[in-house]
N, C-alpha and C. Protein backbone atom coordinates (compact mmCIF):
# COMPACT_ATOMS: atom_id res chain seq x y z
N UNK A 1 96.29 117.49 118.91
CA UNK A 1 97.30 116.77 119.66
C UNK A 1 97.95 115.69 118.79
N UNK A 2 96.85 114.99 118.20
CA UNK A 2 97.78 114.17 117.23
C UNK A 2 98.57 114.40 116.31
N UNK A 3 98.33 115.49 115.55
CA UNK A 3 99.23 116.64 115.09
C UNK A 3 100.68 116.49 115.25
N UNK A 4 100.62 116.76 116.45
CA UNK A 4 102.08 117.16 117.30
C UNK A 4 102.66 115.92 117.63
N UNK A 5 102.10 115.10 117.66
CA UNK A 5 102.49 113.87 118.36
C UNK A 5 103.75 113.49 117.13
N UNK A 6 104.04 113.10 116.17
CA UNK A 6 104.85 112.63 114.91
C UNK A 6 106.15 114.00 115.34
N UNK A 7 105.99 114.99 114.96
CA UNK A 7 107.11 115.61 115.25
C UNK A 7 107.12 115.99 116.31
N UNK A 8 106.73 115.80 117.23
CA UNK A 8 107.47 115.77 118.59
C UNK A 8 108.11 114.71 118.92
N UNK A 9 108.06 113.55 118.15
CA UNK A 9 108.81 112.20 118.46
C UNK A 9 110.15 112.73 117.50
N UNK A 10 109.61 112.86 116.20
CA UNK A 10 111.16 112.98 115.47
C UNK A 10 111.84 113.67 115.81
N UNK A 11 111.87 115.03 116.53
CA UNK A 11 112.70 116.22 116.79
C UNK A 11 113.33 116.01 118.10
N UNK A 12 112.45 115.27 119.09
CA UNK A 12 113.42 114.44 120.40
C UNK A 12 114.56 113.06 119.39
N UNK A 13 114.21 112.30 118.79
CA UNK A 13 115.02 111.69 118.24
C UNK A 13 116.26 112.21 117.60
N UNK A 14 116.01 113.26 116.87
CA UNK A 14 116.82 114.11 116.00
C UNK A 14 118.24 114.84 117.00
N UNK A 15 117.39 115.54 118.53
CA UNK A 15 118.23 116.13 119.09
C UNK A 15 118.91 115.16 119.97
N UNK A 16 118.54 113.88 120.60
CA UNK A 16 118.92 112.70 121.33
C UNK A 16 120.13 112.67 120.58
N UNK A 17 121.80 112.49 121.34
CA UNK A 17 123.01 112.38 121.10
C UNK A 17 122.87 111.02 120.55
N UNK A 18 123.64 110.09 119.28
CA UNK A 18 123.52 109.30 119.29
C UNK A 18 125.09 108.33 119.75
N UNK A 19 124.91 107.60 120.17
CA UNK A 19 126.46 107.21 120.71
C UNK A 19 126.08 105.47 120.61
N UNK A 20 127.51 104.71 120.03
CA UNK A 20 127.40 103.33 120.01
C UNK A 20 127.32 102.58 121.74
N UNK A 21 127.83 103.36 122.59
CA UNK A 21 127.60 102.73 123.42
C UNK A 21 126.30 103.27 124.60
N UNK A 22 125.55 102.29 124.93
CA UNK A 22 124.46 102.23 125.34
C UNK A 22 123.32 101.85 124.54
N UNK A 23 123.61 101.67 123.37
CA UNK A 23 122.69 101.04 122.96
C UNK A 23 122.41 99.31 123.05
N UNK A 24 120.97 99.26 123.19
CA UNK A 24 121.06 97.55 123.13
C UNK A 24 119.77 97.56 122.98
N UNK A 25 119.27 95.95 122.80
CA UNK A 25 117.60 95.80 122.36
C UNK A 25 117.56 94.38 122.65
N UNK A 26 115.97 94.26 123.04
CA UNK A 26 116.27 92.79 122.89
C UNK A 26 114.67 92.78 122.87
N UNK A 27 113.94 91.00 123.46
CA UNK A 27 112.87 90.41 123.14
C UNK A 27 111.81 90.75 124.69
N UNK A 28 110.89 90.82 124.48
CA UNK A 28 110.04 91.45 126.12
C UNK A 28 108.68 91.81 125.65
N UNK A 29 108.24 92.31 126.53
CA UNK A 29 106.63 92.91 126.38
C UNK A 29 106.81 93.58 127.94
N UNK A 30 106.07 94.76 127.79
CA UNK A 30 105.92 95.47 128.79
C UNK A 30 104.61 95.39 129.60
N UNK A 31 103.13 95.54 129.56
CA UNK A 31 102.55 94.74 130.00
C UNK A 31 101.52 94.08 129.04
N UNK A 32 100.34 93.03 129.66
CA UNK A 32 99.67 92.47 128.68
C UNK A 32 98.31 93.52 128.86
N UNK A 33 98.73 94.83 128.35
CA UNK A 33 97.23 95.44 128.40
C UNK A 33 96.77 95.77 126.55
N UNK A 34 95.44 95.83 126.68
CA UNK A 34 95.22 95.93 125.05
C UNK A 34 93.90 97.54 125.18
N UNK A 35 93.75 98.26 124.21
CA UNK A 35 92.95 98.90 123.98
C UNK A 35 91.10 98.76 124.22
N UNK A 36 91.33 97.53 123.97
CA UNK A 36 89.70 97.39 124.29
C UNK A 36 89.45 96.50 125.82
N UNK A 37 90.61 96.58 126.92
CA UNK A 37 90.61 96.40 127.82
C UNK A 37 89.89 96.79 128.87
N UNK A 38 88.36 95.94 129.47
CA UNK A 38 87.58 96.53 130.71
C UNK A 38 85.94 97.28 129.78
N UNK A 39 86.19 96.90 128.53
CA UNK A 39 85.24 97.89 127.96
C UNK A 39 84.39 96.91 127.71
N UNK A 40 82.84 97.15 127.81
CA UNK A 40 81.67 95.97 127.81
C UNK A 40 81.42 95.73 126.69
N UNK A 41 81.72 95.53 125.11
CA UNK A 41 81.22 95.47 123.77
C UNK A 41 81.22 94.52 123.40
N UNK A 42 81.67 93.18 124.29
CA UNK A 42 81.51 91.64 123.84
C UNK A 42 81.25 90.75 124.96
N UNK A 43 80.23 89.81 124.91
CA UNK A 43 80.11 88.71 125.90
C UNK A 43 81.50 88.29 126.56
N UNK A 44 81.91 88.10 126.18
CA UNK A 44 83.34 87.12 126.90
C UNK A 44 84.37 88.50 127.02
N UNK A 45 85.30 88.98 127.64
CA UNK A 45 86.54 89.88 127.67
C UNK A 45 87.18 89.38 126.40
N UNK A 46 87.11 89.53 125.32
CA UNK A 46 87.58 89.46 123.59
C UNK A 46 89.20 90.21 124.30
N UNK A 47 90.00 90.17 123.98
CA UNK A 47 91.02 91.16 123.32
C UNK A 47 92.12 90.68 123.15
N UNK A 48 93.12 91.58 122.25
CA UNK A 48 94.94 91.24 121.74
C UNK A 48 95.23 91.62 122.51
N UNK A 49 96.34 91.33 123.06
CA UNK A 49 97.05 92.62 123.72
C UNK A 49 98.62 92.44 123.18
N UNK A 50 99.30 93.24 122.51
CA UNK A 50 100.34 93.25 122.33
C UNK A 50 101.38 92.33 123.13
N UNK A 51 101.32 91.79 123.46
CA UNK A 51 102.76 90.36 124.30
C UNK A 51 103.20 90.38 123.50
N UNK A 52 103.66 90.19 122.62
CA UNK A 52 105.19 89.57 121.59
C UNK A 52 105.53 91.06 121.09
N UNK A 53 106.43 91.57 121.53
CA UNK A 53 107.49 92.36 120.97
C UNK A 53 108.70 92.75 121.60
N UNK A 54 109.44 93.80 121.86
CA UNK A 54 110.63 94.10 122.10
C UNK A 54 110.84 95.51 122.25
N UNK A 55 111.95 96.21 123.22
CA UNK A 55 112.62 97.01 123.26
C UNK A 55 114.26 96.85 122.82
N UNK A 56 114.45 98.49 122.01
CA UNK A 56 115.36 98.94 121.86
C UNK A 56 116.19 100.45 121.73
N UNK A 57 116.97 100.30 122.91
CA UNK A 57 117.68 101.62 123.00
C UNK A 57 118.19 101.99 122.65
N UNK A 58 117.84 103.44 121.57
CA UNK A 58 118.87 104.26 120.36
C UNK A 58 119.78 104.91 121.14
N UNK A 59 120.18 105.23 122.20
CA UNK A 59 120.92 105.90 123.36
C UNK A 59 120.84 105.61 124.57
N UNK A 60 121.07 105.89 125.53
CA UNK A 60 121.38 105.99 127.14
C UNK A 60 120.27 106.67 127.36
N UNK A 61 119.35 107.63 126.30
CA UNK A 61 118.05 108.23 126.74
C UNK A 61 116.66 108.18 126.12
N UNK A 62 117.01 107.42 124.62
CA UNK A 62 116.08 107.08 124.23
C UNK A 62 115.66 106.20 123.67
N UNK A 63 114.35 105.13 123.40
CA UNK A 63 114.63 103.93 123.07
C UNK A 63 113.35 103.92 122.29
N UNK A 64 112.77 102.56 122.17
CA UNK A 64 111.71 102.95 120.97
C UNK A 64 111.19 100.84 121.43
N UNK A 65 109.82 101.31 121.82
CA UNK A 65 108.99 99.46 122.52
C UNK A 65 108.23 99.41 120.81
N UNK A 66 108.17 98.13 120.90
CA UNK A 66 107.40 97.67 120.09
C UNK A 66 106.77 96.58 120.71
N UNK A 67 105.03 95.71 119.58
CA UNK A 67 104.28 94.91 120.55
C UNK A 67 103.41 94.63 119.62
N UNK A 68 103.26 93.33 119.24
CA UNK A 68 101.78 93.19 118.32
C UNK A 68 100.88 91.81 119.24
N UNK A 69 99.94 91.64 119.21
CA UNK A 69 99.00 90.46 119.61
C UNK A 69 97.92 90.30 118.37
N UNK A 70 97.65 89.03 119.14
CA UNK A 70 96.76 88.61 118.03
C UNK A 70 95.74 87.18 119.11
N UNK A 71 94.66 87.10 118.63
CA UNK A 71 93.67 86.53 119.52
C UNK A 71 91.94 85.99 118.89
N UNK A 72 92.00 84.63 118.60
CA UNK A 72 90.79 84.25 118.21
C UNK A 72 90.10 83.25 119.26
N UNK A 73 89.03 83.49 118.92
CA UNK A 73 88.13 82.99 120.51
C UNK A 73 87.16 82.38 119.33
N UNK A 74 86.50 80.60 119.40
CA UNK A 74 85.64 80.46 119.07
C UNK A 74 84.85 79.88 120.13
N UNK A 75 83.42 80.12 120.92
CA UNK A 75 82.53 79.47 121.34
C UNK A 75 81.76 78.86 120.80
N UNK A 76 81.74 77.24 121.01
CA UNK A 76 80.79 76.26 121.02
C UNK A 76 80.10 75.83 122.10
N UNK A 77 78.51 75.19 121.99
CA UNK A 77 78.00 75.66 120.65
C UNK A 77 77.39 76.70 120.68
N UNK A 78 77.12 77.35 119.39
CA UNK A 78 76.68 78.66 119.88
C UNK A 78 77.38 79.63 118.45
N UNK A 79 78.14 79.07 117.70
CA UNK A 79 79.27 79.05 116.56
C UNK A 79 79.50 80.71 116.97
N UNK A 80 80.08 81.36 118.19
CA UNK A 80 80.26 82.57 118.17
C UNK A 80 82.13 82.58 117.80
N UNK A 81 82.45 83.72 117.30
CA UNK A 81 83.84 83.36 116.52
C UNK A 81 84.51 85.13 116.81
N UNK A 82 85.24 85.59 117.75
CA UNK A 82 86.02 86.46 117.89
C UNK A 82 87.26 86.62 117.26
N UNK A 83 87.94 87.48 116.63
CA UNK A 83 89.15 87.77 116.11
C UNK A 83 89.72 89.04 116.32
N UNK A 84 90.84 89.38 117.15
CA UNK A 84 91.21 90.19 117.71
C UNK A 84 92.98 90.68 117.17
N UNK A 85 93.13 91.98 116.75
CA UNK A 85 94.62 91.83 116.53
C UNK A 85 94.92 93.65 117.28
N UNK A 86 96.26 93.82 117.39
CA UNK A 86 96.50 94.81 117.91
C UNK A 86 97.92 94.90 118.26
N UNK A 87 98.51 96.54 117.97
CA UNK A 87 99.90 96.92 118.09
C UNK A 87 99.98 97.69 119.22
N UNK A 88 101.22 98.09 119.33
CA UNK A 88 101.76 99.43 120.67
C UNK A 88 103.33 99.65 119.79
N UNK A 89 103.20 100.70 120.18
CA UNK A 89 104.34 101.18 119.99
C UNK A 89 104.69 102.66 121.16
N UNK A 90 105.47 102.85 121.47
CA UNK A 90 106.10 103.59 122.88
C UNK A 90 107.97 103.71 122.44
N UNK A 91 107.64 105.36 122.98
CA UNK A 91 109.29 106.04 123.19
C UNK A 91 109.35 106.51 124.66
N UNK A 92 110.17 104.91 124.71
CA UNK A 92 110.62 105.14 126.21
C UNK A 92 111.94 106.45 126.28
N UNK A 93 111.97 107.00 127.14
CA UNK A 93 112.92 108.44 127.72
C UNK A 93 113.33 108.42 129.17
N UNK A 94 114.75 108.07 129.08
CA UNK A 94 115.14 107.87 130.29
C UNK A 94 115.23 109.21 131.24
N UNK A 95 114.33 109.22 132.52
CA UNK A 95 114.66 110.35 133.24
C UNK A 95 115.72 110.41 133.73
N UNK A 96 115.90 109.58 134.81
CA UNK A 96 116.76 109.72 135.59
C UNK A 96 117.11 107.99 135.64
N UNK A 97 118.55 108.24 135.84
CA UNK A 97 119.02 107.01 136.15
C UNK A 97 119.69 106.56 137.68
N UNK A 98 119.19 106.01 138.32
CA UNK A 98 118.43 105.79 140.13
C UNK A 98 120.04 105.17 140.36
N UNK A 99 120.40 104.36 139.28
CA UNK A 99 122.11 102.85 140.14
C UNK A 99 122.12 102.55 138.72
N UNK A 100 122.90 101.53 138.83
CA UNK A 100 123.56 101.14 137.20
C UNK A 100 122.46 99.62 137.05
N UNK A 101 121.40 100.12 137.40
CA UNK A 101 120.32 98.72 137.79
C UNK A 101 119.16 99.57 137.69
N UNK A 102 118.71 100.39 138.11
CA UNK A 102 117.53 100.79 137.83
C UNK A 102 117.56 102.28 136.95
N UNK A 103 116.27 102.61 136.27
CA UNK A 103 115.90 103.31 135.09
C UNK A 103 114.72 104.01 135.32
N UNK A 104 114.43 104.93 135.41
CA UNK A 104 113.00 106.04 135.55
C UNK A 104 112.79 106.61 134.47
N UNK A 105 111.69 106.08 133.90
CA UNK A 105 111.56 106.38 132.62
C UNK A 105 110.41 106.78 131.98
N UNK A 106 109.93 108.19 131.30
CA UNK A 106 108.51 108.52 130.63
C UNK A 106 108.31 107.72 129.52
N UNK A 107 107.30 107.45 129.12
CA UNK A 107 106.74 106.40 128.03
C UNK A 107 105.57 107.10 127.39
N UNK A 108 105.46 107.87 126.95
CA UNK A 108 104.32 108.00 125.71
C UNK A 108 104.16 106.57 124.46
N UNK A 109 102.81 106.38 124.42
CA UNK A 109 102.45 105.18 123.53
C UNK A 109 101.17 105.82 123.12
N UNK A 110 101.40 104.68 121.98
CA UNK A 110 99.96 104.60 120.76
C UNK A 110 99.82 103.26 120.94
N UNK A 111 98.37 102.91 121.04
CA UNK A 111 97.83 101.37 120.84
C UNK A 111 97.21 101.68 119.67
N UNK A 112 96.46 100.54 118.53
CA UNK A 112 96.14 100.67 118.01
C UNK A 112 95.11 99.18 118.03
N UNK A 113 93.68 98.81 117.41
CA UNK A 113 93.66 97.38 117.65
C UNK A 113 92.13 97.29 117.12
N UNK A 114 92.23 96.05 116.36
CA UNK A 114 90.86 95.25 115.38
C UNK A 114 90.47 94.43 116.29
N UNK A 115 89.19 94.36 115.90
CA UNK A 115 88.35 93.53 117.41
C UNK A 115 86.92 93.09 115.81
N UNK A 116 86.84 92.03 115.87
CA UNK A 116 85.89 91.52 114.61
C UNK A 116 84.87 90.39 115.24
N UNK A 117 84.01 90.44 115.45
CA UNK A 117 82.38 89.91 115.80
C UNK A 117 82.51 89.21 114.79
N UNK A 118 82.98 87.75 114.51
CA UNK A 118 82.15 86.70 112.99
C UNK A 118 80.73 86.19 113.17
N UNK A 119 79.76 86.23 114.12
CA UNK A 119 79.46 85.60 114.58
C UNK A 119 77.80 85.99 114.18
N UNK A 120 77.83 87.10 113.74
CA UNK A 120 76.87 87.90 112.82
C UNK A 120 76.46 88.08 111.65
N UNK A 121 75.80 88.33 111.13
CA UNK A 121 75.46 88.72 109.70
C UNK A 121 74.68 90.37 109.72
N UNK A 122 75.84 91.23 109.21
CA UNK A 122 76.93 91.40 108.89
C UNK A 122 77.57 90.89 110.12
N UNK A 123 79.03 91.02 109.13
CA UNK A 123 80.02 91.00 110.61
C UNK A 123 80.13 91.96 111.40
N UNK A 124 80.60 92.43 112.63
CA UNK A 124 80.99 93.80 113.10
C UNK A 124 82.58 93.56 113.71
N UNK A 125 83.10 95.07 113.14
CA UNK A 125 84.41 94.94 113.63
C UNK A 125 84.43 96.55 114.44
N UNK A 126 84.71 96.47 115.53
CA UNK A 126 85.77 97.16 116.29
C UNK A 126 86.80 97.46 116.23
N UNK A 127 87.27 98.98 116.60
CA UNK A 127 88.38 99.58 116.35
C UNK A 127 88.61 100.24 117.22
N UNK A 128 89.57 100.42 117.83
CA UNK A 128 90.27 101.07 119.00
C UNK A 128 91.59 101.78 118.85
N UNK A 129 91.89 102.91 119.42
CA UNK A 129 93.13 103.66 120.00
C UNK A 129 93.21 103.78 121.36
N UNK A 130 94.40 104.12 121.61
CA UNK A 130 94.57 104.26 122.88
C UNK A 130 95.90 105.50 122.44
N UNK A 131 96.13 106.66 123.07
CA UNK A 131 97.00 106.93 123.55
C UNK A 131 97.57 107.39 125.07
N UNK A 132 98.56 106.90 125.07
CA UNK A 132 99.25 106.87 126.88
C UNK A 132 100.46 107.86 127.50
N UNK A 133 100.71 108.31 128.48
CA UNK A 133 101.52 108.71 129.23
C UNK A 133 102.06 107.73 130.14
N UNK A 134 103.08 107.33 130.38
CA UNK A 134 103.11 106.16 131.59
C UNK A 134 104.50 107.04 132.57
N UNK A 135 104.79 106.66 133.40
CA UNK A 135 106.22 106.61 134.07
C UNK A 135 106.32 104.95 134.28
N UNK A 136 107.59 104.45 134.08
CA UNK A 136 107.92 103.04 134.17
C UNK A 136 109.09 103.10 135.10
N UNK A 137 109.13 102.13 135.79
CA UNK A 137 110.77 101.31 136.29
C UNK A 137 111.15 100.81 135.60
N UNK A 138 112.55 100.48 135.37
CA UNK A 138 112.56 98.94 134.68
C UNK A 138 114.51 98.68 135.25
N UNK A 139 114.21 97.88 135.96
CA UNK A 139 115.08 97.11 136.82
C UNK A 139 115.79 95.99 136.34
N UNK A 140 116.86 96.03 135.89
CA UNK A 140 117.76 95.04 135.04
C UNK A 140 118.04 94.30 136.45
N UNK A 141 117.62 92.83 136.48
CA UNK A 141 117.55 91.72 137.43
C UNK A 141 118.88 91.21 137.56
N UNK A 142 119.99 91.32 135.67
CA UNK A 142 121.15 90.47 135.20
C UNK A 142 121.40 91.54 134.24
N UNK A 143 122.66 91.41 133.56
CA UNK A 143 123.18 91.82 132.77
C UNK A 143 122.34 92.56 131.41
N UNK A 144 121.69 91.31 131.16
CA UNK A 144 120.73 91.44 129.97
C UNK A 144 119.23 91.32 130.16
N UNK A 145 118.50 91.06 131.09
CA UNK A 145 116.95 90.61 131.56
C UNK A 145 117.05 92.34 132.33
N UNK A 146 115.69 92.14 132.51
CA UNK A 146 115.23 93.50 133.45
C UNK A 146 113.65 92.96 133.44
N UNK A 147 112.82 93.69 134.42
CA UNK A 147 111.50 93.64 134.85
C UNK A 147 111.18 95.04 135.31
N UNK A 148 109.97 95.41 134.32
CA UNK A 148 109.40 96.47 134.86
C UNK A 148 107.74 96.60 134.96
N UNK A 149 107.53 97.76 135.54
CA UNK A 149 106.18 98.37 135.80
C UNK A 149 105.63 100.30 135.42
N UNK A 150 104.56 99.72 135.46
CA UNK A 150 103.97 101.42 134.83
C UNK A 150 103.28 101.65 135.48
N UNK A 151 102.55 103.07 135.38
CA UNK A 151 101.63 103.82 135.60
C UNK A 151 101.64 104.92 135.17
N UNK A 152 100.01 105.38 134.65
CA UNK A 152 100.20 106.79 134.26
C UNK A 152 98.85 106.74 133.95
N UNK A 153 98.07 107.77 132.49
CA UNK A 153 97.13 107.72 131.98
C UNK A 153 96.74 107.47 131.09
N UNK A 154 95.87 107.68 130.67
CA UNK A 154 95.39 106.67 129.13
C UNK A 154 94.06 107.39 128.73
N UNK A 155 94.07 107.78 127.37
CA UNK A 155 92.81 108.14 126.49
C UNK A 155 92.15 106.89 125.46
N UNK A 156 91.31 106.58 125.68
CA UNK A 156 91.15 105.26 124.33
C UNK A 156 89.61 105.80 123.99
N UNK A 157 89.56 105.60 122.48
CA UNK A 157 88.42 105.59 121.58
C UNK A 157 88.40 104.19 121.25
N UNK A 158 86.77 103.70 120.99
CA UNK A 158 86.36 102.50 120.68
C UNK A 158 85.41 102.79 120.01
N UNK A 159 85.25 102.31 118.56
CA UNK A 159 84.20 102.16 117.74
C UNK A 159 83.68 101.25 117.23
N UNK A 160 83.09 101.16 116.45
CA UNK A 160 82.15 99.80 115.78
C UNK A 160 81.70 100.57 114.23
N UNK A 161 81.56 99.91 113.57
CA UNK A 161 81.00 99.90 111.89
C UNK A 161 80.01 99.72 111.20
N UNK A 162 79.25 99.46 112.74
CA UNK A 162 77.70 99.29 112.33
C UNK A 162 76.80 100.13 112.81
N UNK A 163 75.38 100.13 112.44
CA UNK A 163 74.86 101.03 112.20
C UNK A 163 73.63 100.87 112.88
N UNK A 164 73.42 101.82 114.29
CA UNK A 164 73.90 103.01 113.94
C UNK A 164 75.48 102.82 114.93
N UNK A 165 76.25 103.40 114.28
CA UNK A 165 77.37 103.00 114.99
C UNK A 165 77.43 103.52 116.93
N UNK A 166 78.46 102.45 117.22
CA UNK A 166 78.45 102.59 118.41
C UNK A 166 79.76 103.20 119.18
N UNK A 167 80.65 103.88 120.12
CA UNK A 167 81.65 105.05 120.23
C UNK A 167 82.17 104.73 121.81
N UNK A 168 82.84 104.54 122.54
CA UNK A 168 82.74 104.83 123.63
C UNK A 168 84.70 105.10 123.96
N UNK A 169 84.30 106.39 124.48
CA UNK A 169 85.66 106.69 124.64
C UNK A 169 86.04 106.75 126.51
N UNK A 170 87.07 106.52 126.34
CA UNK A 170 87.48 106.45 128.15
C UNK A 170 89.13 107.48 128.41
N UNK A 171 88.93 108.03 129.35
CA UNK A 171 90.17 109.19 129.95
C UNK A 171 90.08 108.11 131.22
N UNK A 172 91.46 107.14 131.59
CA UNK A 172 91.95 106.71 132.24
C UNK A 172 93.19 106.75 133.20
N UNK A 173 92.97 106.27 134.40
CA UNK A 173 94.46 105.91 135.01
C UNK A 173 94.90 104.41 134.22
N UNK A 174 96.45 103.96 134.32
CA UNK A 174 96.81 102.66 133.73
C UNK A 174 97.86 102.30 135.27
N UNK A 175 97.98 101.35 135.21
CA UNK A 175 99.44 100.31 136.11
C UNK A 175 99.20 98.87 136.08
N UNK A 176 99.86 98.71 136.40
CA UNK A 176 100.60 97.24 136.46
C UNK A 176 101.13 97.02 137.59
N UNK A 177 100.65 95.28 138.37
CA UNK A 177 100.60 95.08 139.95
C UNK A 177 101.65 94.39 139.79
N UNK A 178 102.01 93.37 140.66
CA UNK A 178 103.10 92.44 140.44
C UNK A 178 103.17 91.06 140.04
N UNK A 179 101.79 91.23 139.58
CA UNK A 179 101.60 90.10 139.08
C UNK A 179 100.98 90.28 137.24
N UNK A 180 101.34 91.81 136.67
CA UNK A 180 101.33 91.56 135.75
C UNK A 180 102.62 93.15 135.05
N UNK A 181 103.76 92.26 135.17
CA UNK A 181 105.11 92.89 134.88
C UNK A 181 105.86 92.76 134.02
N UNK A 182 106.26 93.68 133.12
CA UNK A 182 106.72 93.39 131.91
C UNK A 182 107.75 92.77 131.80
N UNK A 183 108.59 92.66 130.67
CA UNK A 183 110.35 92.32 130.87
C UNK A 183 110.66 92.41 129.45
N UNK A 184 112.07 92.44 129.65
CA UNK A 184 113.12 91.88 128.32
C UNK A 184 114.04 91.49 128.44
N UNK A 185 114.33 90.46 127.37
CA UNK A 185 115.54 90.20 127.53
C UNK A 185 116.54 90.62 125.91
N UNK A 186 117.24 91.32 126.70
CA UNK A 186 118.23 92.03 125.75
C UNK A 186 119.68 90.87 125.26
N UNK A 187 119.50 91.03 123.65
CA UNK A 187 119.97 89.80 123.05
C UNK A 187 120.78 90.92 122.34
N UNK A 188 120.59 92.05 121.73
CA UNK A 188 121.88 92.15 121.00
C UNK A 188 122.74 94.26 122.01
């Protein structure tokens, strides 16, 4: 599957009409979920979750999210020291378009994300994927802002580097309530 995954993105890109108008992009995060999200491998809920990035639409049908986080946790006393980083990336595909305000849209994503234990000797670091299916809304509020939501499914692998190493993979549902909803705001 992962295989397929790279050119099945380029060859929808390739055949996607490209036209100057409809395109736009701007600053947002879609939601604050991260790969090692809900999974028991650290005392405290450790994780990045991608918040700081942006969407941008190469067409009227296809667009391309981006998302990095980053996250250090030290507990005192106790000198425990977490360091957490992690990307997303997602090709949003407009299904159907509902009003000149709302957007129905498939989202395939890749998470990707470092999760590092200092707090040890050795250290241990964690590593995670995630890949996703979502369907999203995303409801332009104004001209340039919009707010949306997901749901769909989710595969994530979680590993560790130590020995004997540790694995735990999860086949998930994903969404987002209303109290944790993405947005952007589209600047150019």
């Amino acid at each position: 599957m992962k295989r397929l995954l790279a050119p099945a993105v380029l060859a929808l890109l390739l055949t996607a009409p490209a036209h100057a108008e409809g395109t736009m992009g701007g600053l947002g995060f879609r939601t604050g979920t991260s790969p090692f999200m809900n999974l028991p491998i650290t005392p405290l809920q450790v994780e990045a979750s991608p918040t700081i990035g942006g969407r941008h639409w190469l067409n009227p049908k296809v667009g391309l999210d981006f998302g990095l986080g980053y996250n250090q946790l030290k507990v005192d006393p106790g000198s425990s020291t977490w360091t957490g980083f992690s990307f997303d990336v997602g090709l949003p595909i407009s299904i159907k378009k509902v009003n000149d305000k709302v957007n129905f849209i498939f989202r395939p994503g890749f998470q990707w994300g470092s999760l590092e234990d200092e707090s040890g000797t050795p250290t241990v670091k964690w590593s995670a994927t995630a890949i996703s299916g979502e369907l999203e809304v995303e409801w332009m509020v104004a001209d340039n802002l919009s707010i949306s939501a997901a749901h769909g499914i989710s595969y994530n692998s979680v590993s560790d580097d130590g020995t004997p190493k540790t694995e735990v993979t999860s086949f998930r549902t994903t969404g987002s309530n209303f109290m944790n909803l993405g947005f952007h705001v589209y600047l150019w």
